[in-house]
C-alpha atoms as a PDB file:
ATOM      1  CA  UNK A   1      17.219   4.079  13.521  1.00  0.00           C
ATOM      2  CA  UNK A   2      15.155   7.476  13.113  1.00  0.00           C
ATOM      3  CA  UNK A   3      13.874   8.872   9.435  1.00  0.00           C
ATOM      4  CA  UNK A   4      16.797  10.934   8.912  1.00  0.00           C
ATOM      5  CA  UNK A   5      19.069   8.138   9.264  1.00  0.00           C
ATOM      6  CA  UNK A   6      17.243   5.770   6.455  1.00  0.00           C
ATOM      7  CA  UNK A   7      16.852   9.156   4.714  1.00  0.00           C
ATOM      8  CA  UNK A   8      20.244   9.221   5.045  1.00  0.00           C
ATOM      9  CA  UNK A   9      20.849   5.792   3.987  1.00  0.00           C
ATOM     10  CA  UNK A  10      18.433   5.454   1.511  1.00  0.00           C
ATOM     11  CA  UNK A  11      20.611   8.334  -0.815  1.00  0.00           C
ATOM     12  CA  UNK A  12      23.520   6.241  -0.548  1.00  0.00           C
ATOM     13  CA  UNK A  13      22.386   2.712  -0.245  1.00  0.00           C
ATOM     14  CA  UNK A  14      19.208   0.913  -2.740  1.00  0.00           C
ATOM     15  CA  UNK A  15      17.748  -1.638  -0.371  1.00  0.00           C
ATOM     16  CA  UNK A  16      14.870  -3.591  -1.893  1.00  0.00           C
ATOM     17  CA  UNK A  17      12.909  -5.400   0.972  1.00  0.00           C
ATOM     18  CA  UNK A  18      10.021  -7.618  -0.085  1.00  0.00           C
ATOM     19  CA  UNK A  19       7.195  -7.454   2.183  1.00  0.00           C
ATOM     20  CA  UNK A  20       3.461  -9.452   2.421  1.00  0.00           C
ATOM     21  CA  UNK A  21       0.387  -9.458   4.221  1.00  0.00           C
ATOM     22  CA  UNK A  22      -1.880 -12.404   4.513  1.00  0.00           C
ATOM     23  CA  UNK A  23      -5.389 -12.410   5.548  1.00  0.00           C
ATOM     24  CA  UNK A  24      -8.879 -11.882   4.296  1.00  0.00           C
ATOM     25  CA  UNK A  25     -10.496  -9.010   2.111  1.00  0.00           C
ATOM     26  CA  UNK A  26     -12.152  -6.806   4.407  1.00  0.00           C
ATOM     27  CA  UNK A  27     -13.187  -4.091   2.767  1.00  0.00           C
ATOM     28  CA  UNK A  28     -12.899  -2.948  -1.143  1.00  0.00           C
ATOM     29  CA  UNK A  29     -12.618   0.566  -2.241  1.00  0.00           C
ATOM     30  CA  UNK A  30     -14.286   2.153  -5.411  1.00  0.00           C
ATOM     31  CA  UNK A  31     -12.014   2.563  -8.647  1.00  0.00           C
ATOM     32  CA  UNK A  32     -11.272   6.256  -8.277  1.00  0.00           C
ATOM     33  CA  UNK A  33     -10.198   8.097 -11.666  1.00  0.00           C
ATOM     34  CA  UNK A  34      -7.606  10.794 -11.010  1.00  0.00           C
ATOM     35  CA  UNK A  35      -4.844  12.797 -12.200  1.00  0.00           C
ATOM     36  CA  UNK A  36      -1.406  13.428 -11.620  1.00  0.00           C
ATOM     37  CA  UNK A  37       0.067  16.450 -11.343  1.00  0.00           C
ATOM     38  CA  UNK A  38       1.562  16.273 -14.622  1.00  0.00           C
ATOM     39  CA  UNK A  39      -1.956  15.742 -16.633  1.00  0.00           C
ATOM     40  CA  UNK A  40      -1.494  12.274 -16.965  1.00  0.00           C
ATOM     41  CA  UNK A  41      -4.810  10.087 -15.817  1.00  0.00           C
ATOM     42  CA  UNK A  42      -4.447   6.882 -13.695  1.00  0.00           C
ATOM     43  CA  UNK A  43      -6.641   4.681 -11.229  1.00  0.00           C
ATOM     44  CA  UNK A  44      -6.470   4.161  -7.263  1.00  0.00           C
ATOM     45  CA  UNK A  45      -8.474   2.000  -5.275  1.00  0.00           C
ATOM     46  CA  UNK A  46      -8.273   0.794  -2.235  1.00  0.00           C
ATOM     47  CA  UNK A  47      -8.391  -2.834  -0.048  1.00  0.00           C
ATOM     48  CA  UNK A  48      -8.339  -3.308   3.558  1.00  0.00           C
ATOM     49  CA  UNK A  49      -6.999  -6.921   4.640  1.00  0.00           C
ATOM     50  CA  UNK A  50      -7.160  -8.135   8.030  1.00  0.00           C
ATOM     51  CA  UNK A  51      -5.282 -11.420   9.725  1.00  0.00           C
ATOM     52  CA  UNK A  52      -6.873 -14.487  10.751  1.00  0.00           C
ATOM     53  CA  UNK A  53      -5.240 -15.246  14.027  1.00  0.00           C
ATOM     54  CA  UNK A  54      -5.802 -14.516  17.973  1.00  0.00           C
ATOM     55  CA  UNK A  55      -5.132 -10.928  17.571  1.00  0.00           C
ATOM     56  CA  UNK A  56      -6.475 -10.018  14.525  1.00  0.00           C
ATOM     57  CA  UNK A  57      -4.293  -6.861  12.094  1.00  0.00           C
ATOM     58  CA  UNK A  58      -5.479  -4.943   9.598  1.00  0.00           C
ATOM     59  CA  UNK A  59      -3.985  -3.141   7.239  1.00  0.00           C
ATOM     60  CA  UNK A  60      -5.338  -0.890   4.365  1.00  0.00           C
ATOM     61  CA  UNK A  61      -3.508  -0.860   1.045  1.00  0.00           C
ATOM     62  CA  UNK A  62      -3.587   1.174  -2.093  1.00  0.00           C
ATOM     63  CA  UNK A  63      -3.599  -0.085  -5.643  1.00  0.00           C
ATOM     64  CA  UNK A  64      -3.370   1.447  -9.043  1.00  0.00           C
ATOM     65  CA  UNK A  65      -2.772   1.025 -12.082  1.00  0.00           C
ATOM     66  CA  UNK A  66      -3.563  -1.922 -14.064  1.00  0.00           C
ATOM     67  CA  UNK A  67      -3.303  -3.852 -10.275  1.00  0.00           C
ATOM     68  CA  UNK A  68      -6.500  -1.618  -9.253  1.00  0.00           C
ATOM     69  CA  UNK A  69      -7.857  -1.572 -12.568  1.00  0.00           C
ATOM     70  CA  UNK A  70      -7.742  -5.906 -13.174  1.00  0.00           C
ATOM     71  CA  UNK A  71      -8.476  -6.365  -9.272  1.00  0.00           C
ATOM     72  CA  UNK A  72     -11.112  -9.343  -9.286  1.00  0.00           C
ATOM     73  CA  UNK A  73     -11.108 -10.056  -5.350  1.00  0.00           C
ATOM     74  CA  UNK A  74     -14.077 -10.395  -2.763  1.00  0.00           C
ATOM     75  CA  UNK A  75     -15.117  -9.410   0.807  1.00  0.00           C
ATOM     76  CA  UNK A  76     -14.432 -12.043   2.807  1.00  0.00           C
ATOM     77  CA  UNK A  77     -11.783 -14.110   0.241  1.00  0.00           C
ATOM     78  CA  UNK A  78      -8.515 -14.988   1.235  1.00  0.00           C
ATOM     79  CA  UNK A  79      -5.337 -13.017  -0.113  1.00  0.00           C
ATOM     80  CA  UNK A  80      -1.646 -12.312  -0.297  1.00  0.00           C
ATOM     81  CA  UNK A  81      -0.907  -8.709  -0.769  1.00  0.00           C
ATOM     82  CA  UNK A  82       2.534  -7.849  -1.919  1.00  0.00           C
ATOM     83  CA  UNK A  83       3.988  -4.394  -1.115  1.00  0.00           C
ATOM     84  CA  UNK A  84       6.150  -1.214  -0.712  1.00  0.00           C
ATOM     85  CA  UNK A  85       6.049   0.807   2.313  1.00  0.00           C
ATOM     86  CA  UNK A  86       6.951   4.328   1.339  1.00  0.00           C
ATOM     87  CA  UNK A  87       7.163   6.956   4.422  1.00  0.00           C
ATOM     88  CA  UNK A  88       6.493  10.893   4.242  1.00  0.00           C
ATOM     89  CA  UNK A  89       6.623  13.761   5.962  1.00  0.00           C
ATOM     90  CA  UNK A  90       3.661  16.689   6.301  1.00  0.00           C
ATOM     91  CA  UNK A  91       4.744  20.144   4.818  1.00  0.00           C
ATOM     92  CA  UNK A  92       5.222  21.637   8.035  1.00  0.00           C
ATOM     93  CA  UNK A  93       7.793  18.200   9.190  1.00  0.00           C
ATOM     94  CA  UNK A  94       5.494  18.235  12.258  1.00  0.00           C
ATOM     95  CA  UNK A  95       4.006  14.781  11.396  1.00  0.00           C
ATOM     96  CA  UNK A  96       4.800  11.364   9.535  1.00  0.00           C
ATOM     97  CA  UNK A  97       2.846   8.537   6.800  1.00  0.00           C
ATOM     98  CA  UNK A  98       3.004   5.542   6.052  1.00  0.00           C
ATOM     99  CA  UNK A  99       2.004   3.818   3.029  1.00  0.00           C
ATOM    100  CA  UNK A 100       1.413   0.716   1.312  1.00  0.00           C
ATOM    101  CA  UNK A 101       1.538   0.254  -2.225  1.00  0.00           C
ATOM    102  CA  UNK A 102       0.453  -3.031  -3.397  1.00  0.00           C
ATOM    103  CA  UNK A 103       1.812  -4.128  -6.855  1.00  0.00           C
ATOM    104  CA  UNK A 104       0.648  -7.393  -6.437  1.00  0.00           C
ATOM    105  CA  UNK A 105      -1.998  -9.286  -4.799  1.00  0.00           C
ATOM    106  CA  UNK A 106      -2.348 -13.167  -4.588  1.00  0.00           C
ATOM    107  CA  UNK A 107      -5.933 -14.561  -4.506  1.00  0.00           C
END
């Protein structure tokens, strides 16, 4: 199914899928302090996770708010990362993105 059909989809249908990556911390961004394009302030930061298996997978995944804020994990700790996948286009609809947004992570 391409974008424009879950595009598509997506204006018609609200499908809530629940998605989670296991592994250990990796890596562990700086609290950033930004703004939205409205004025209003809020924090990002950023964790990489990557799985403990044959074939190891990493994945890097972006927190804010009080998530990023109260985020008490280590490099090299264990952790369930709970998560939206949201998908965008450039301006010029020559390219795609992906990303996560944790709301949640397990330690």
């Amino acid at each position: 199914m391409g974008i424009e059909t879950c595009q598509k989809l997506s204006s018609t249908f609200k499908i809530l899928i629940i998605m989670e990556f296991k592994g250990q911390i990796t890596n562990i961004g700086e609290v950033e302090n930004l703004t939205t394009k409205n004025g209003q302030p809020f924090v990002r930061r950023s964790i990489t996770l990557t799985t403990v298996e044959q074939y190891p997978q990493s994945a890097v995944f972006s927190l804010s708010g009080d998530t990023a804020q109260n985020f008490q994990g280590s490099v090299g700790q264990s952790a369930t990362v709970h998560f939206n996948l949201h998908t965008f286009q450039s301006q010029d609809g020559l390219k795609t993105f992906n990303k996560l947004d944790a709301w949640r992570v397990d330690l």
